[in-house]
PDB file of N, CA and C in Angstrom:
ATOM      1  N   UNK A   1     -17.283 -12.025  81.558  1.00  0.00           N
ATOM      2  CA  UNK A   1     -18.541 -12.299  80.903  1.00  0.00           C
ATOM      3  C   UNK A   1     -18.337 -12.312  79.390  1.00  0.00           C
ATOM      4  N   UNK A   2     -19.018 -13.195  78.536  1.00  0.00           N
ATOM      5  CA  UNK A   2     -18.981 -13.287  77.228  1.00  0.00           C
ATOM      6  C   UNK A   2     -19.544 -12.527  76.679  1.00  0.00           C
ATOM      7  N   UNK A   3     -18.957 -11.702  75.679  1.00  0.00           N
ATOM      8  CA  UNK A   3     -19.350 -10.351  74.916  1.00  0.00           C
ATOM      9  C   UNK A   3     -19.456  -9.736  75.620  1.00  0.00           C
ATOM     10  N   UNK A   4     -18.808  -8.926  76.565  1.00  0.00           N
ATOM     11  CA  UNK A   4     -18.676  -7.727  77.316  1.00  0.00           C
ATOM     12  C   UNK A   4     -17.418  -7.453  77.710  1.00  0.00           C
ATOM     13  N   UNK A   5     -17.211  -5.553  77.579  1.00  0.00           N
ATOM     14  CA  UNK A   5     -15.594  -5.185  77.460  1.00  0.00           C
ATOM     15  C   UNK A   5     -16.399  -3.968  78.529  1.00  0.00           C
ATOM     16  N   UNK A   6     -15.923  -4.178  79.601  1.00  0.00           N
ATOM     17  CA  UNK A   6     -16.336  -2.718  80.555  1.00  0.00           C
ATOM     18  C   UNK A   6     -17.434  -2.946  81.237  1.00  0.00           C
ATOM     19  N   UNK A   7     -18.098  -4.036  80.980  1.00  0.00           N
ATOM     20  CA  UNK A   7     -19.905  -3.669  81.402  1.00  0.00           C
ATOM     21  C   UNK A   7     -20.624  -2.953  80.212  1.00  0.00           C
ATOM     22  N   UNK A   8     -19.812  -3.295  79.310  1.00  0.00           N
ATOM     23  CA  UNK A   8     -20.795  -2.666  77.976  1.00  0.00           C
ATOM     24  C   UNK A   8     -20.806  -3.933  77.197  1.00  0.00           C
ATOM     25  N   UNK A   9     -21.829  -4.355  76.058  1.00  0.00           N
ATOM     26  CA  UNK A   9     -21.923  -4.927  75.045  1.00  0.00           C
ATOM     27  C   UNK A   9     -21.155  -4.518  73.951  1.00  0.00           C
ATOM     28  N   UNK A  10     -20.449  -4.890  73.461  1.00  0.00           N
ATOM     29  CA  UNK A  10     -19.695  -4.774  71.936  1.00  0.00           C
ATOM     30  C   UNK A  10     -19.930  -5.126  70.981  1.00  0.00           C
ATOM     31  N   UNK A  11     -21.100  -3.787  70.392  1.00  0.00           N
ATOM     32  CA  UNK A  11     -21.195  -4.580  69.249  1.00  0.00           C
ATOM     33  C   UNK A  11     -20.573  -3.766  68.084  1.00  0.00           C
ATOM     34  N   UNK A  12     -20.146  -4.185  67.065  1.00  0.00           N
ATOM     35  CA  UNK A  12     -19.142  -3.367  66.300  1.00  0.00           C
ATOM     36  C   UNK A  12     -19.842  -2.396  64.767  1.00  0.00           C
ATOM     37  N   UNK A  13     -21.154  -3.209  64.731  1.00  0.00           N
ATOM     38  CA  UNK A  13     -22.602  -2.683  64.115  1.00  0.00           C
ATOM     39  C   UNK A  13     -22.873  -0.894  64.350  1.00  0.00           C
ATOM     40  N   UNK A  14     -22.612  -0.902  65.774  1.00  0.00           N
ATOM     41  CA  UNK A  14     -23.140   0.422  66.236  1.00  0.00           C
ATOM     42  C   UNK A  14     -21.909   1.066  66.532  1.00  0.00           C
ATOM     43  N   UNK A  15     -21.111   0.826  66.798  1.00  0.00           N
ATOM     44  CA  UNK A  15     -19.883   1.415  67.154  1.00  0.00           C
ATOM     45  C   UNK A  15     -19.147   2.238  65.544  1.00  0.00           C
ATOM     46  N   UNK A  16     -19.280   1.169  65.105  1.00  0.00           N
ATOM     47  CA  UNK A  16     -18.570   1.852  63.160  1.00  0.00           C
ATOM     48  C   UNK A  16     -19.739   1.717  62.678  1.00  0.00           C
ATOM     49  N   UNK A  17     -20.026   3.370  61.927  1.00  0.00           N
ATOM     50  CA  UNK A  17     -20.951   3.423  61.028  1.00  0.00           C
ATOM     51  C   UNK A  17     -21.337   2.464  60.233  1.00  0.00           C
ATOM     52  N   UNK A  18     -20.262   2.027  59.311  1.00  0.00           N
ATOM     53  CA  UNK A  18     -20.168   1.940  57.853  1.00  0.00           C
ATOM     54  C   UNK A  18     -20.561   0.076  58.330  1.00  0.00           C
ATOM     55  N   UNK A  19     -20.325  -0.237  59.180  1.00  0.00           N
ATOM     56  CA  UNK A  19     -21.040  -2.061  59.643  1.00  0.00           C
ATOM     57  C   UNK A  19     -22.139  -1.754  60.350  1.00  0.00           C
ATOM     58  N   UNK A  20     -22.999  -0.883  60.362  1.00  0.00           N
ATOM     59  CA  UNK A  20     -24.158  -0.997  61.145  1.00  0.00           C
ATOM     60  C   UNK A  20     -25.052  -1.652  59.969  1.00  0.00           C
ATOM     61  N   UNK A  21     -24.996  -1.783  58.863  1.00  0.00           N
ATOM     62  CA  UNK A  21     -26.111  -2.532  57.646  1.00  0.00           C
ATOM     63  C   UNK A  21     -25.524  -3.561  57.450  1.00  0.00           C
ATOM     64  N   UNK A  22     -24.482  -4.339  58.371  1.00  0.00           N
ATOM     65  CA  UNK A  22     -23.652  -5.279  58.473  1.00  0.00           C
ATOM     66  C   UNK A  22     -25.329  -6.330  59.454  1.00  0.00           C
ATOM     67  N   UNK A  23     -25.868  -5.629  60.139  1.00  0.00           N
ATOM     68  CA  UNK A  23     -26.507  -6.336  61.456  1.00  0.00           C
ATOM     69  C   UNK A  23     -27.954  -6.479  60.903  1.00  0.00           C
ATOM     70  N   UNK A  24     -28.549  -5.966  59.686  1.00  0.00           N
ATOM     71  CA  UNK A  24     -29.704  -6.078  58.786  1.00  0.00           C
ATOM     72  C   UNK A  24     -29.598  -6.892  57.818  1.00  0.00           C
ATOM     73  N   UNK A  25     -28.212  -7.705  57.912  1.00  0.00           N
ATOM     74  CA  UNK A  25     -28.354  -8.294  56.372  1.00  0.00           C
ATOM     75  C   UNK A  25     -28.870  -9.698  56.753  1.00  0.00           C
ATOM     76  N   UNK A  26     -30.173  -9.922  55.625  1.00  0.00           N
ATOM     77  CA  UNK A  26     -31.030 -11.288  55.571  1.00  0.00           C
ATOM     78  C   UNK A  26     -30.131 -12.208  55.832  1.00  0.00           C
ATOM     79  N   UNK A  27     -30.763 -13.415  56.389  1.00  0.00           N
ATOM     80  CA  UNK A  27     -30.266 -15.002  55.815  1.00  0.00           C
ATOM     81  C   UNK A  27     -30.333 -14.827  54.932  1.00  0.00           C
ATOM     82  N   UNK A  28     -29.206 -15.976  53.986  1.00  0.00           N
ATOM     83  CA  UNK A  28     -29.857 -16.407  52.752  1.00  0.00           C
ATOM     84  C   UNK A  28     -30.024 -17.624  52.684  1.00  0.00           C
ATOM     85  N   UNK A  29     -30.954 -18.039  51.380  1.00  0.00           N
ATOM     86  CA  UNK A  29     -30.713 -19.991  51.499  1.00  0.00           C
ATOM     87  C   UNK A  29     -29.283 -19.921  50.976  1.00  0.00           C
ATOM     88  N   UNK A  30     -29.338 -21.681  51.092  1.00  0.00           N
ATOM     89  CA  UNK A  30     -27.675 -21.843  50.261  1.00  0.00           C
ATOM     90  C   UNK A  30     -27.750 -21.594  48.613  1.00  0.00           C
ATOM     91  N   UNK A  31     -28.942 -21.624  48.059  1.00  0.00           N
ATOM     92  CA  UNK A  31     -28.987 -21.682  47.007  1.00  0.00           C
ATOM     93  C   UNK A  31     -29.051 -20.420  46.577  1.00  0.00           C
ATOM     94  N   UNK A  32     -28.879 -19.227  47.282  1.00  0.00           N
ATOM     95  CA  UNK A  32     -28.808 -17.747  46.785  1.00  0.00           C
ATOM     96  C   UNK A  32     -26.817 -17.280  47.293  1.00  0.00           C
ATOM     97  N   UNK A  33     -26.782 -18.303  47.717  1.00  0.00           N
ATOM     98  CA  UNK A  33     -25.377 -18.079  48.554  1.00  0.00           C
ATOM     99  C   UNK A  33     -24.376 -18.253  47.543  1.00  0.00           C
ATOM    100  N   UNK A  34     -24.302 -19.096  46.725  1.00  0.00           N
ATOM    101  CA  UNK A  34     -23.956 -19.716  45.200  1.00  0.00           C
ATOM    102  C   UNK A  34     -23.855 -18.374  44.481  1.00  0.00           C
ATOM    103  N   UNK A  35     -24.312 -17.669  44.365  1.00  0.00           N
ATOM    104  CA  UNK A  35     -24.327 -16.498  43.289  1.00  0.00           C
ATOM    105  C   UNK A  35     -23.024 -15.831  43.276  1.00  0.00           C
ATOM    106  N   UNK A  36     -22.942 -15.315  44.120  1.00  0.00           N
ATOM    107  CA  UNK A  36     -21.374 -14.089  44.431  1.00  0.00           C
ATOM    108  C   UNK A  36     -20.575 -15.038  44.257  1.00  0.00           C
ATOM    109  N   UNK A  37     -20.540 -16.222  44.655  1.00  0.00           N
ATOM    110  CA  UNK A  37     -19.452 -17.069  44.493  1.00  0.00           C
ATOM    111  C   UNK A  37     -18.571 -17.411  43.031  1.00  0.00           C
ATOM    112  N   UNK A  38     -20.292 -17.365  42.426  1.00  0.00           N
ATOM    113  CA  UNK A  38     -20.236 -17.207  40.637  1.00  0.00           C
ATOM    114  C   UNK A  38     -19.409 -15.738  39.838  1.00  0.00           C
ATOM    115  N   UNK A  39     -20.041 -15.173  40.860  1.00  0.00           N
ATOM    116  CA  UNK A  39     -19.682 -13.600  40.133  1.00  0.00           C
ATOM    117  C   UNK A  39     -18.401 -13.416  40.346  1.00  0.00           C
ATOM    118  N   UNK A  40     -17.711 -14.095  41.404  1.00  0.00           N
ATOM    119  CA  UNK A  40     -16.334 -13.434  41.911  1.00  0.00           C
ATOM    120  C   UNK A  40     -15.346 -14.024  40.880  1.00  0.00           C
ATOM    121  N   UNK A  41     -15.690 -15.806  40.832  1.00  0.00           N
ATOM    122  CA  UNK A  41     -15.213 -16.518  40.130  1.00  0.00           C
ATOM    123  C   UNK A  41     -15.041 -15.876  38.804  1.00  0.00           C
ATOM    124  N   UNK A  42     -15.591 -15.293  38.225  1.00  0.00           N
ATOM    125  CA  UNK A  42     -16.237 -15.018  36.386  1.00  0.00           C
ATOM    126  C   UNK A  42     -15.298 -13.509  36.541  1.00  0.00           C
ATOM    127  N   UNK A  43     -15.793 -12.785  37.907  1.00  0.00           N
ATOM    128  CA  UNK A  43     -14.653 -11.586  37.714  1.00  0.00           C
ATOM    129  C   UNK A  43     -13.045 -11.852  37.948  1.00  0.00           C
ATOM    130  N   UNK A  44     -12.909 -12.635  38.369  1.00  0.00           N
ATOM    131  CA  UNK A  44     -11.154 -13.453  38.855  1.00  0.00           C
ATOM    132  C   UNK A  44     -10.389 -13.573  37.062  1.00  0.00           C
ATOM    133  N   UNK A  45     -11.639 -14.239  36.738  1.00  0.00           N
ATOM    134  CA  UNK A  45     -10.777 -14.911  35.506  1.00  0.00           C
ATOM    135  C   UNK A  45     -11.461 -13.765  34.161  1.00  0.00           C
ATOM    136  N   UNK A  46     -11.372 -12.353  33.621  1.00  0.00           N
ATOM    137  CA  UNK A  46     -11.601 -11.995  33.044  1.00  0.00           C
ATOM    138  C   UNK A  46     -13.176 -12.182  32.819  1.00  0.00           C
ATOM    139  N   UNK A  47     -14.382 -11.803  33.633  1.00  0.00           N
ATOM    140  CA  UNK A  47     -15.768 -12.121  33.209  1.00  0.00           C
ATOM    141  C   UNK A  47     -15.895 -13.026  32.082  1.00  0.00           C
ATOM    142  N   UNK A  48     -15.177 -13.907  32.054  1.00  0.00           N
ATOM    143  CA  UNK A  48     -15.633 -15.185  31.159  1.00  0.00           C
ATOM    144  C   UNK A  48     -16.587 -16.088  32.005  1.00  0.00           C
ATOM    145  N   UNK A  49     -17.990 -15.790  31.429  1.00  0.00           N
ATOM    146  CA  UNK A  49     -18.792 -16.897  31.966  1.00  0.00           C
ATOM    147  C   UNK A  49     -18.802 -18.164  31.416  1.00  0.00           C
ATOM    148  N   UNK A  50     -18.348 -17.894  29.817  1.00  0.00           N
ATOM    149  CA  UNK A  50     -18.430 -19.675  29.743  1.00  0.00           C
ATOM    150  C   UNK A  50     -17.145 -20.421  30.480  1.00  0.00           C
ATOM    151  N   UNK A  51     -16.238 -19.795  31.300  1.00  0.00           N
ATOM    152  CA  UNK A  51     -15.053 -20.743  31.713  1.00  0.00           C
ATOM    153  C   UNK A  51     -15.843 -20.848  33.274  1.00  0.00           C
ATOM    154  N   UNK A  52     -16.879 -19.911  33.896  1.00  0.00           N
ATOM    155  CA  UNK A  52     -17.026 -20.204  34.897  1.00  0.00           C
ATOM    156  C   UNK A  52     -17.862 -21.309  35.198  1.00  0.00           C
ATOM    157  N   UNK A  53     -19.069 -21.488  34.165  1.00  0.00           N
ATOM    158  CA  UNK A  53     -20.071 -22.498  33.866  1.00  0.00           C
ATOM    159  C   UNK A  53     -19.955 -23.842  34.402  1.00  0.00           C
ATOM    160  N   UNK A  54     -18.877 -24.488  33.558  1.00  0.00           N
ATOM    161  CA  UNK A  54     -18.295 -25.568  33.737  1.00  0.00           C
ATOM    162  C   UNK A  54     -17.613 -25.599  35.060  1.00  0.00           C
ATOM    163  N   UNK A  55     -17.254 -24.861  35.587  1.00  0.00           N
ATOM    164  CA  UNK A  55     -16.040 -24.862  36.924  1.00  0.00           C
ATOM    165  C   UNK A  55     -17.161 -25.343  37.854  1.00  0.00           C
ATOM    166  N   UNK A  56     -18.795 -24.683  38.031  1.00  0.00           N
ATOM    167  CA  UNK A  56     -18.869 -24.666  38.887  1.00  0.00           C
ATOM    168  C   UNK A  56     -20.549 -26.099  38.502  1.00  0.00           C
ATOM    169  N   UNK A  57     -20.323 -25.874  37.683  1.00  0.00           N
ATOM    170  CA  UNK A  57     -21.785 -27.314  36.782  1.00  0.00           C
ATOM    171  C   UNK A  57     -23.026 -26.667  36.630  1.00  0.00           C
ATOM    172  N   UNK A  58     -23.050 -25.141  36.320  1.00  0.00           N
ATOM    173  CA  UNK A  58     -24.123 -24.853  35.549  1.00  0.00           C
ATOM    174  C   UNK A  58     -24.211 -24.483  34.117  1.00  0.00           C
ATOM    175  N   UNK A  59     -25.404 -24.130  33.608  1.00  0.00           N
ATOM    176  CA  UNK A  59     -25.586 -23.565  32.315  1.00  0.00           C
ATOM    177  C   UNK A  59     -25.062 -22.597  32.004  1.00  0.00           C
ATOM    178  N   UNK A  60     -25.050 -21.669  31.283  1.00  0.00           N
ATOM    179  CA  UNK A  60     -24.832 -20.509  31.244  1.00  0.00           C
ATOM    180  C   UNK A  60     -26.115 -19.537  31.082  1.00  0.00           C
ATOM    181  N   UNK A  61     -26.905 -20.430  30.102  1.00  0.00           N
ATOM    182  CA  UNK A  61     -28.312 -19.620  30.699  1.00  0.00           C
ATOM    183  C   UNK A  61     -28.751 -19.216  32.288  1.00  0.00           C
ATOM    184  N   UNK A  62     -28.458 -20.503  33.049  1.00  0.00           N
ATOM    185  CA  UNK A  62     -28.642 -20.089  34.298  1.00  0.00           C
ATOM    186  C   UNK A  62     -27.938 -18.816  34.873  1.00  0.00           C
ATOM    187  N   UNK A  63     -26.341 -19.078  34.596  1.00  0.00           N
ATOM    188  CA  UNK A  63     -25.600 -17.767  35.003  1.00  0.00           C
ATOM    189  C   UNK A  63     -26.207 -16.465  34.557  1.00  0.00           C
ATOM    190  N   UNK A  64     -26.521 -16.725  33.240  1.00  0.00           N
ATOM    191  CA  UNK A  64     -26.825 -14.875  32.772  1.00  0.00           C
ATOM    192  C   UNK A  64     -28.391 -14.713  33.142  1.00  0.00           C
ATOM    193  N   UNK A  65     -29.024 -15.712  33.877  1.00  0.00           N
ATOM    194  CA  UNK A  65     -30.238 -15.166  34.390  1.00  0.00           C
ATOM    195  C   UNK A  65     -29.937 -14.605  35.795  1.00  0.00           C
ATOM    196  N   UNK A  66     -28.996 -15.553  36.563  1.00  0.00           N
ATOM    197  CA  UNK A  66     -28.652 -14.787  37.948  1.00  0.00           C
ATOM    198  C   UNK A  66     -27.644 -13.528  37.880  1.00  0.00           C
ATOM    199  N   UNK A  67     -26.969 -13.549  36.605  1.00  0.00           N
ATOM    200  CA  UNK A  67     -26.384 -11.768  36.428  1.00  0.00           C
ATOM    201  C   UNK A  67     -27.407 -11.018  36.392  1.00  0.00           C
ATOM    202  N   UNK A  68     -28.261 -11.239  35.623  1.00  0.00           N
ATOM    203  CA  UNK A  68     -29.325 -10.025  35.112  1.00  0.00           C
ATOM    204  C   UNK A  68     -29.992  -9.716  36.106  1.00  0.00           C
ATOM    205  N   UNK A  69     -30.318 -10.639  37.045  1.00  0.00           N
ATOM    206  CA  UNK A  69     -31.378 -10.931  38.367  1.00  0.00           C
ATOM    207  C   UNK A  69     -30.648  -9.910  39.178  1.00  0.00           C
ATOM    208  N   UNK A  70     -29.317 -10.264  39.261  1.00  0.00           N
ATOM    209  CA  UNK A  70     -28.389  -9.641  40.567  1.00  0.00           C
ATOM    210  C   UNK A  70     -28.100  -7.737  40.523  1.00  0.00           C
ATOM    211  N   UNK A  71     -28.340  -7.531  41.993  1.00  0.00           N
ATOM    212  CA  UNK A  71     -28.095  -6.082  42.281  1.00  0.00           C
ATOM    213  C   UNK A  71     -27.349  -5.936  43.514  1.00  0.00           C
ATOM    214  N   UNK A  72     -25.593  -5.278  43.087  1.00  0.00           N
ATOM    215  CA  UNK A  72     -24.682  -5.386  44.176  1.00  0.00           C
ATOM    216  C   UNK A  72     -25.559  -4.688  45.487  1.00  0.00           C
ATOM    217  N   UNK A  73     -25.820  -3.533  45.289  1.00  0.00           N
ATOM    218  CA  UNK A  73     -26.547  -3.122  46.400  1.00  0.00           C
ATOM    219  C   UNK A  73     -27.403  -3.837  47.474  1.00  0.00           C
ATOM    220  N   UNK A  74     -28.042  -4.717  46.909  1.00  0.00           N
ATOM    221  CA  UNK A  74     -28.899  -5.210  47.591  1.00  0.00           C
ATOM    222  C   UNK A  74     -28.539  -7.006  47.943  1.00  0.00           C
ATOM    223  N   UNK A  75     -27.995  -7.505  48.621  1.00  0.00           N
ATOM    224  CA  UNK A  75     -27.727  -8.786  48.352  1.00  0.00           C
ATOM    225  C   UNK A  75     -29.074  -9.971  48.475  1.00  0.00           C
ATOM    226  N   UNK A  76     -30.188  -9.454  49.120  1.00  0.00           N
ATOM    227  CA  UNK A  76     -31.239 -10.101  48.950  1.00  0.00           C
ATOM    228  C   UNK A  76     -31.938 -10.440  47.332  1.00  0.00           C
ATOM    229  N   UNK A  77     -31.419  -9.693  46.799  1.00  0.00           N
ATOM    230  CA  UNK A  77     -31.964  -9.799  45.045  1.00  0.00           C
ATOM    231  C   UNK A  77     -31.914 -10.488  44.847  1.00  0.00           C
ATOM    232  N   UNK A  78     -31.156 -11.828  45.163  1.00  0.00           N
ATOM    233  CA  UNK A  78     -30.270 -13.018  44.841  1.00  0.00           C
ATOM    234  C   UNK A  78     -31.036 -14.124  45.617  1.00  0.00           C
ATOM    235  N   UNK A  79     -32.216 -13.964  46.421  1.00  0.00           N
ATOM    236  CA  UNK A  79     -32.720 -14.976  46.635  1.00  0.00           C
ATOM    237  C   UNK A  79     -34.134 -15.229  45.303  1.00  0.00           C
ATOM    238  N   UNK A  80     -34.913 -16.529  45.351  1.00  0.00           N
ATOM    239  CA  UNK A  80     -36.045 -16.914  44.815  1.00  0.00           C
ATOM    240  C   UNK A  80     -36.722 -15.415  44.339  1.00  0.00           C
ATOM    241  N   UNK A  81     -37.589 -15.783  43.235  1.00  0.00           N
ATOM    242  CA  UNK A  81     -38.768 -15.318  42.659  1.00  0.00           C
ATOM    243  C   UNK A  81     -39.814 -15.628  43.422  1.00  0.00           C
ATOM    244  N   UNK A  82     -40.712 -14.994  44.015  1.00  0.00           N
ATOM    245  CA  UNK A  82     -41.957 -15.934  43.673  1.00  0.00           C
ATOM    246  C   UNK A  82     -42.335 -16.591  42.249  1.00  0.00           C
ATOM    247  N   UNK A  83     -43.204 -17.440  42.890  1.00  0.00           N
ATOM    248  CA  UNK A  83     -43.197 -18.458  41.237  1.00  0.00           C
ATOM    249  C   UNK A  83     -44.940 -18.489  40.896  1.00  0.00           C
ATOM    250  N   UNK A  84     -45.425 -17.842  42.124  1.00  0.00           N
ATOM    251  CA  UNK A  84     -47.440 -18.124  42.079  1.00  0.00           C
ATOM    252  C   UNK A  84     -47.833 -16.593  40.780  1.00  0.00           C
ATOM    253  N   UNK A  85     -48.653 -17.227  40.239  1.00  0.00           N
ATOM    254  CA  UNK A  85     -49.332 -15.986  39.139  1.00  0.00           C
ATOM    255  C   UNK A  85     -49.220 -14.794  39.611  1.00  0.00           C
ATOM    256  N   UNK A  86     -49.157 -13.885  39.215  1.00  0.00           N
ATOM    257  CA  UNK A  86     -49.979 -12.441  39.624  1.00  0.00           C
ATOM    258  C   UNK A  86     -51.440 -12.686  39.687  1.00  0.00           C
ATOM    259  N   UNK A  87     -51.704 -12.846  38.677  1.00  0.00           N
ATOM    260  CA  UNK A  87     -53.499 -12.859  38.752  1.00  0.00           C
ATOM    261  C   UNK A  87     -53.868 -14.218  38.416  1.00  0.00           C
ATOM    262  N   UNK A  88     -54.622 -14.598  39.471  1.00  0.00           N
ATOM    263  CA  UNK A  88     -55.053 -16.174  39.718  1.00  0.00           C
ATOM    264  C   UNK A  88     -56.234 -15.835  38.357  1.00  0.00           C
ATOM    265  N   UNK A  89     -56.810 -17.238  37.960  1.00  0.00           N
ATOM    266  CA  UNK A  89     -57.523 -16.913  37.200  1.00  0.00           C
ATOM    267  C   UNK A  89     -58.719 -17.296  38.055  1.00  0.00           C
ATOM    268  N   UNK A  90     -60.267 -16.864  36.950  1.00  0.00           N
ATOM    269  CA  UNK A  90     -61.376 -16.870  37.753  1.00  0.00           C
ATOM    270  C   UNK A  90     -62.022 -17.953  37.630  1.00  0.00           C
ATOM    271  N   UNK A  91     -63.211 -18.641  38.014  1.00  0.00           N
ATOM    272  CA  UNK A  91     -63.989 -19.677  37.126  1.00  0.00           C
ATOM    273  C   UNK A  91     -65.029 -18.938  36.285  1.00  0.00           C
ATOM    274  N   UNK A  92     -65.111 -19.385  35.008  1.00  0.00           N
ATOM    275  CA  UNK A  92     -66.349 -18.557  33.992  1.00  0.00           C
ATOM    276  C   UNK A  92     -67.426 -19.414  34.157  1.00  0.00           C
ATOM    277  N   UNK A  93     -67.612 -20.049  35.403  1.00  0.00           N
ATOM    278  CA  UNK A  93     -69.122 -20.488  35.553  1.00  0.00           C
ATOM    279  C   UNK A  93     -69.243 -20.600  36.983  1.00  0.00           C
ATOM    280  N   UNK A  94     -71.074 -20.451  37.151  1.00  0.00           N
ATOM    281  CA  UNK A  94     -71.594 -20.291  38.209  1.00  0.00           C
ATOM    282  C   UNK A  94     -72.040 -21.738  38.936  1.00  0.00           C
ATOM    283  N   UNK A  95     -71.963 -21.350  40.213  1.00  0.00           N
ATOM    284  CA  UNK A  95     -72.385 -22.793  40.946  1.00  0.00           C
ATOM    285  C   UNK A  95     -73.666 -23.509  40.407  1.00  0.00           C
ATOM    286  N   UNK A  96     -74.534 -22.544  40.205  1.00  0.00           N
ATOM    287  CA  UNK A  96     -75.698 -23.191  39.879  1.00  0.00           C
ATOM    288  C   UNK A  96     -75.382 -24.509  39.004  1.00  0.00           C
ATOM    289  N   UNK A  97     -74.612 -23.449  37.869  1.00  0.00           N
ATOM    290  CA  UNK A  97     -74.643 -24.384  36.320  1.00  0.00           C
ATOM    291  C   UNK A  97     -74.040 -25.460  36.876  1.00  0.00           C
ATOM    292  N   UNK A  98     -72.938 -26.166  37.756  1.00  0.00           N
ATOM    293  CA  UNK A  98     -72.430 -26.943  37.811  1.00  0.00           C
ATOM    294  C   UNK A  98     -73.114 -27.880  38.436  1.00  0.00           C
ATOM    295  N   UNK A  99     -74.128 -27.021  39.496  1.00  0.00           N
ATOM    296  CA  UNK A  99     -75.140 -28.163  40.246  1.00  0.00           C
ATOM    297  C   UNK A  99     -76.200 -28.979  38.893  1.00  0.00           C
ATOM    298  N   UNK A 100     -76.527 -27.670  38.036  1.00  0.00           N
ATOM    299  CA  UNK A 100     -77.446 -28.340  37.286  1.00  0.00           C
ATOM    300  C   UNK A 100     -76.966 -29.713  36.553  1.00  0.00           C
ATOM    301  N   UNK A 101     -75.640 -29.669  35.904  1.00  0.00           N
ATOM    302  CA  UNK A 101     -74.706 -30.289  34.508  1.00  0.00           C
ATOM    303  C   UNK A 101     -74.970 -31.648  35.452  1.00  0.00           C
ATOM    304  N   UNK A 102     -74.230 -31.478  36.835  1.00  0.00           N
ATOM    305  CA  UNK A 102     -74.220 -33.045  38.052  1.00  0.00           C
ATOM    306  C   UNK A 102     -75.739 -33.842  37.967  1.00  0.00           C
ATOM    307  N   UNK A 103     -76.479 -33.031  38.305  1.00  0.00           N
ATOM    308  CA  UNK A 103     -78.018 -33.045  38.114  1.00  0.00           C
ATOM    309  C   UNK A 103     -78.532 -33.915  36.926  1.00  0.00           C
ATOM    310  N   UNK A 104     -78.217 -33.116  36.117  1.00  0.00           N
ATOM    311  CA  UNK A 104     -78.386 -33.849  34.621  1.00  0.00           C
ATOM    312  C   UNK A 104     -77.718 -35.298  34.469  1.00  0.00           C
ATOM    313  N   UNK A 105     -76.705 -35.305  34.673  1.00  0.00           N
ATOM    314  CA  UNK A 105     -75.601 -36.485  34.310  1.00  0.00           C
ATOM    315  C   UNK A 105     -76.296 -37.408  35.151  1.00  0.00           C
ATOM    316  N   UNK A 106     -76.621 -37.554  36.247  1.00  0.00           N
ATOM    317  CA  UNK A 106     -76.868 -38.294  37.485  1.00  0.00           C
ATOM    318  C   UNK A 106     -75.059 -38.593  38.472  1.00  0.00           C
ATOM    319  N   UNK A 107     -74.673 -38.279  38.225  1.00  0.00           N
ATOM    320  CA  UNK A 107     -73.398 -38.453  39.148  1.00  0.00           C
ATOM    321  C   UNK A 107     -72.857 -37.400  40.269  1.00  0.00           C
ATOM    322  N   UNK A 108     -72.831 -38.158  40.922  1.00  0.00           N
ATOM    323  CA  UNK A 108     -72.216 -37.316  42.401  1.00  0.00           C
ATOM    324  C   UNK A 108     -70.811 -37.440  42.191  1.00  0.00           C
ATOM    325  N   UNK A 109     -70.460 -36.538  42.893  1.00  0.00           N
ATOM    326  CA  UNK A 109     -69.074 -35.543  43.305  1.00  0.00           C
ATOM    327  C   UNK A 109     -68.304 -36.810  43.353  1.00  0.00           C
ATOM    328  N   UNK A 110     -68.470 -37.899  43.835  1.00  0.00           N
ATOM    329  CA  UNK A 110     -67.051 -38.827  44.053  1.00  0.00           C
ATOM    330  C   UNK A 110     -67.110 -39.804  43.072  1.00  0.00           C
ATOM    331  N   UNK A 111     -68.322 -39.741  41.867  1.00  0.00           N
ATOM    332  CA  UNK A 111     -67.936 -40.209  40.555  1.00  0.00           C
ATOM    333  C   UNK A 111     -68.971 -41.680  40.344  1.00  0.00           C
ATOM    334  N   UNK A 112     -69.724 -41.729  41.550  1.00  0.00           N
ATOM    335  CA  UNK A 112     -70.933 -42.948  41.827  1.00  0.00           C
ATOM    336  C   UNK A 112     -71.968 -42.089  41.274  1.00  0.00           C
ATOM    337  N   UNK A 113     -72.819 -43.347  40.846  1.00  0.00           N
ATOM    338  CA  UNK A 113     -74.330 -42.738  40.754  1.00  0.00           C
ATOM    339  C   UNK A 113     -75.475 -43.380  39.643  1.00  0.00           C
TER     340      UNK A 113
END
């Protein structure tokens, strides 16, 4: 049977401690996958980011935003921001007023009238 040694499942997660946070780790997109690749590169060759920049066709602004972004601990750090506001803004006017302003103008909602 496939994946089975004895009539047991093997999984190597639970068996060795130290890979059991081996079996929690997120997907990532490809575009968070790129990062370590950066970092390893930049640590290979003396943390020179401007030699890594070019190697790989980004900025370097970009790089030192995904250094600053990045936390070895955690490899999810390395995906997206959200990008939506914190605080949506409100409207500073009331339905009424807007019924009235339409009212006034003579024009309806789809711009006839």
């Amino acid at each position: 049977m496939k994946g089975r040694y004895n009539g047991c499942a093997m999984n190597v997660y639970c068996t060795v401690r130290k890979y059991r946070r081996l079996a929690s780790v997120p997907k990532l997109s490809r575009k968070a996958r790129q990062g370590p690749k950066w970092f390893d590169y930049s640590s290979s060759h003396g943390h020179n980011a401007r030699l890594t920049c070019p190697y790989f066709g980004i900025s370097p602004q970009t790089f030192y935003r995904w250094k600053e972004r990045h936390d070895p601990k955690r490899i999810e750090s390395l995906e997206g921001l959200l990008r939506r506001p914190r605080q949506l803004r409100q409207p500073t006017y009331s339905v009424q007023l807007i019924e009235a302003v339409v009212s006034e103008r003579g024009v309806s909602q789809m711009g006839q009238g």
